[in-house]
N, C-alpha and C. Protein backbone atom coordinates (compact mmCIF):
# COMPACT_ATOMS: atom_id res chain seq x y z
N UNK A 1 0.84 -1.18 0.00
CA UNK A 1 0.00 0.00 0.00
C UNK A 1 0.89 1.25 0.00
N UNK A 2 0.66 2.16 -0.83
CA UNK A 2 1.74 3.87 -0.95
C UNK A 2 1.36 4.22 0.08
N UNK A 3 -0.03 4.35 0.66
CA UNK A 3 0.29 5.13 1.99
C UNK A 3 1.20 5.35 3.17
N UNK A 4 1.42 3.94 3.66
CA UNK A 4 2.96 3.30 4.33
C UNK A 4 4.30 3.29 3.89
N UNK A 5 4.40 3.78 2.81
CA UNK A 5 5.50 4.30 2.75
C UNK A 5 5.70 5.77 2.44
N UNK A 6 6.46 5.99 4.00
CA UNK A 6 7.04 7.38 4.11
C UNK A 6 7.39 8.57 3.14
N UNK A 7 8.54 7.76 2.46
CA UNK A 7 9.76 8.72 1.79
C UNK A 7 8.60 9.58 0.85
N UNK A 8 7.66 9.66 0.00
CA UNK A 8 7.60 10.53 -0.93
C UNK A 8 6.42 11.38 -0.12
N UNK A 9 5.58 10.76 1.29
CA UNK A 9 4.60 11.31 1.59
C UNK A 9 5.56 12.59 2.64
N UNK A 10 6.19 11.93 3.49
CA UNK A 10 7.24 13.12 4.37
C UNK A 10 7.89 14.23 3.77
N UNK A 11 8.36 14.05 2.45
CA UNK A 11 8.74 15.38 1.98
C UNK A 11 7.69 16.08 1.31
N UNK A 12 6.36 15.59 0.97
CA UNK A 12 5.79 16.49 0.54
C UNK A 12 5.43 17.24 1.79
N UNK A 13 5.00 16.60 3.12
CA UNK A 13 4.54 17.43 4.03
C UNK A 13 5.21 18.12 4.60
N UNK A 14 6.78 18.02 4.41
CA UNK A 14 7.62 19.17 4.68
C UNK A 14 7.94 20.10 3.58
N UNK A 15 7.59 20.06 2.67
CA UNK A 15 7.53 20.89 1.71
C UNK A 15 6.51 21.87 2.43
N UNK A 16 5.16 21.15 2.06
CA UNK A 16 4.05 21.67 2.82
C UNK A 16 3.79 22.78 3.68
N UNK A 17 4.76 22.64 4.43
CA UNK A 17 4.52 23.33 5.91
C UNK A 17 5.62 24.32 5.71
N UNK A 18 6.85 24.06 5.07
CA UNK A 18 7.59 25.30 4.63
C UNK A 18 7.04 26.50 3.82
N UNK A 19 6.39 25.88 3.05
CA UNK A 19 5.50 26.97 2.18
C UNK A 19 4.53 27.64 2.89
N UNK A 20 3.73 26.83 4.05
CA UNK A 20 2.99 27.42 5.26
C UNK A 20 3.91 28.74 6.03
N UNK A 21 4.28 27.67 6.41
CA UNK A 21 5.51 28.71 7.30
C UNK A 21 6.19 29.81 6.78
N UNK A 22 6.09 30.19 5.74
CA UNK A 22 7.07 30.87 4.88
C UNK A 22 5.92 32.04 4.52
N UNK A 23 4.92 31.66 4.01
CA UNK A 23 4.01 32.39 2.77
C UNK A 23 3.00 33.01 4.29
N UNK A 24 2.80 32.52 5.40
CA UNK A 24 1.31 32.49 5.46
C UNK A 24 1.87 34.08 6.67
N UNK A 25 2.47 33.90 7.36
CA UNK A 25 2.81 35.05 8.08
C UNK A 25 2.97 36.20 7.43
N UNK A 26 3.39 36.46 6.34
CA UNK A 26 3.47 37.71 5.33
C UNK A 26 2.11 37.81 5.06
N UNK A 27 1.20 36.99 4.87
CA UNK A 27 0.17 37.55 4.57
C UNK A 27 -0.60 37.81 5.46
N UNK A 28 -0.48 37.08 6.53
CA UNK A 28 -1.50 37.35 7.71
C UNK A 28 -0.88 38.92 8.56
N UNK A 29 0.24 39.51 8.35
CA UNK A 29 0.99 40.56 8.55
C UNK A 29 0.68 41.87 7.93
N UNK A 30 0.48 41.78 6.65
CA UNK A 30 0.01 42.36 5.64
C UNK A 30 -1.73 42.95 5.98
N UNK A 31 -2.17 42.26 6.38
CA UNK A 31 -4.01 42.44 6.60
C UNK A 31 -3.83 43.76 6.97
N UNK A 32 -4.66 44.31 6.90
CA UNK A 32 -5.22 45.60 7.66
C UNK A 32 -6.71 45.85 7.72
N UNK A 33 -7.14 46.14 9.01
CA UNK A 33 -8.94 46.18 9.10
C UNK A 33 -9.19 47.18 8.38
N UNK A 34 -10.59 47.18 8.37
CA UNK A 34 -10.45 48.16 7.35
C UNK A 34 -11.47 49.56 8.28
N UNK A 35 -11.54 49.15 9.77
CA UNK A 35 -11.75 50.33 10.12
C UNK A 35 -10.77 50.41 11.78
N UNK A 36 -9.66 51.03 11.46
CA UNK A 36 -8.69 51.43 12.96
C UNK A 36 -9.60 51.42 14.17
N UNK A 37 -9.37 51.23 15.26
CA UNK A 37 -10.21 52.03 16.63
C UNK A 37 -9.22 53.84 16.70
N UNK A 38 -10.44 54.09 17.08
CA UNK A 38 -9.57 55.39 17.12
C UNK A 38 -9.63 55.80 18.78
N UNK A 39 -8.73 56.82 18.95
CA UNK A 39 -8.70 56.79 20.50
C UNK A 39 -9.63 57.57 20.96
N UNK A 40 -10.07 57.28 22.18
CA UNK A 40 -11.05 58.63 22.93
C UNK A 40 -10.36 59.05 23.87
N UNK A 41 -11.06 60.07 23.92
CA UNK A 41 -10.17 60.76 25.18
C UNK A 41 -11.24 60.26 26.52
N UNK A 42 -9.99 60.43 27.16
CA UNK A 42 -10.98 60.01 28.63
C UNK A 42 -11.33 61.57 29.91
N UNK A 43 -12.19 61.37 29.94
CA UNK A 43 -12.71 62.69 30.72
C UNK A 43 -12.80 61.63 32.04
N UNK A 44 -12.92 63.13 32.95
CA UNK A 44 -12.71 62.69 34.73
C UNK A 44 -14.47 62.46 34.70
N UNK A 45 -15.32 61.68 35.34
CA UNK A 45 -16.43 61.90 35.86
C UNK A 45 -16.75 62.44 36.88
N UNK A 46 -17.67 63.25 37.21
CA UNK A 46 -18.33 63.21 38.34
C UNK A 46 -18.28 62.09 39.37
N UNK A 47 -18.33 62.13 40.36
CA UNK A 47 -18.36 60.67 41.39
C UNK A 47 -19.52 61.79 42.73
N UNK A 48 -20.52 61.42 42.41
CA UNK A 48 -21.68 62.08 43.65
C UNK A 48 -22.16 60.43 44.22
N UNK A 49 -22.02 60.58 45.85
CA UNK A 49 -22.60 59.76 46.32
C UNK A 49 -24.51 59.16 46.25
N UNK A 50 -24.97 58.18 46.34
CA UNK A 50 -26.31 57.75 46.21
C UNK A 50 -26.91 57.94 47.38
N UNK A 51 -28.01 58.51 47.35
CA UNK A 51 -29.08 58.84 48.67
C UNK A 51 -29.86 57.61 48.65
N UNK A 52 -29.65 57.22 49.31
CA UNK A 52 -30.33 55.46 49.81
C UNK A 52 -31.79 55.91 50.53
N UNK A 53 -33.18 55.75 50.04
CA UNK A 53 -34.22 56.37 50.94
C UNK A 53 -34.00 55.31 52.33
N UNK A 54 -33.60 53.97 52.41
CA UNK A 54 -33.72 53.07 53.70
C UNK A 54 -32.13 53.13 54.82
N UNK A 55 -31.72 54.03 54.42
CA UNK A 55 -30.10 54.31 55.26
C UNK A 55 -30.14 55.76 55.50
């Protein structure tokens, strides 16, 4: 049976994974969303305590 034997199936899958390894980070690097977050500014709040009607 070809499946059981190694030699031509192992180098393709190291072929494989070099071309993975090689190709796929440049592209996944490359992406850009296509909408940034943009920053907000942060303002101080108010901090007023709560009038509890039972305290």
């Amino acid at each position: 049976m070809p499946q059981l034997l190694p030699t031509p199936w192992f180098m393709t899958l190291v072929f494989a994974w070099a071309v993975f390894l090689c190709f796929a980070p440049a592209k996944v690097k490359s992406h850009s969303f296509s909408n940034e977050p943009a920053s907000v500014k942060t303002q101080k709040l108010e901090k007023t305590s709560w009038n509890w009607p039972w305290s």
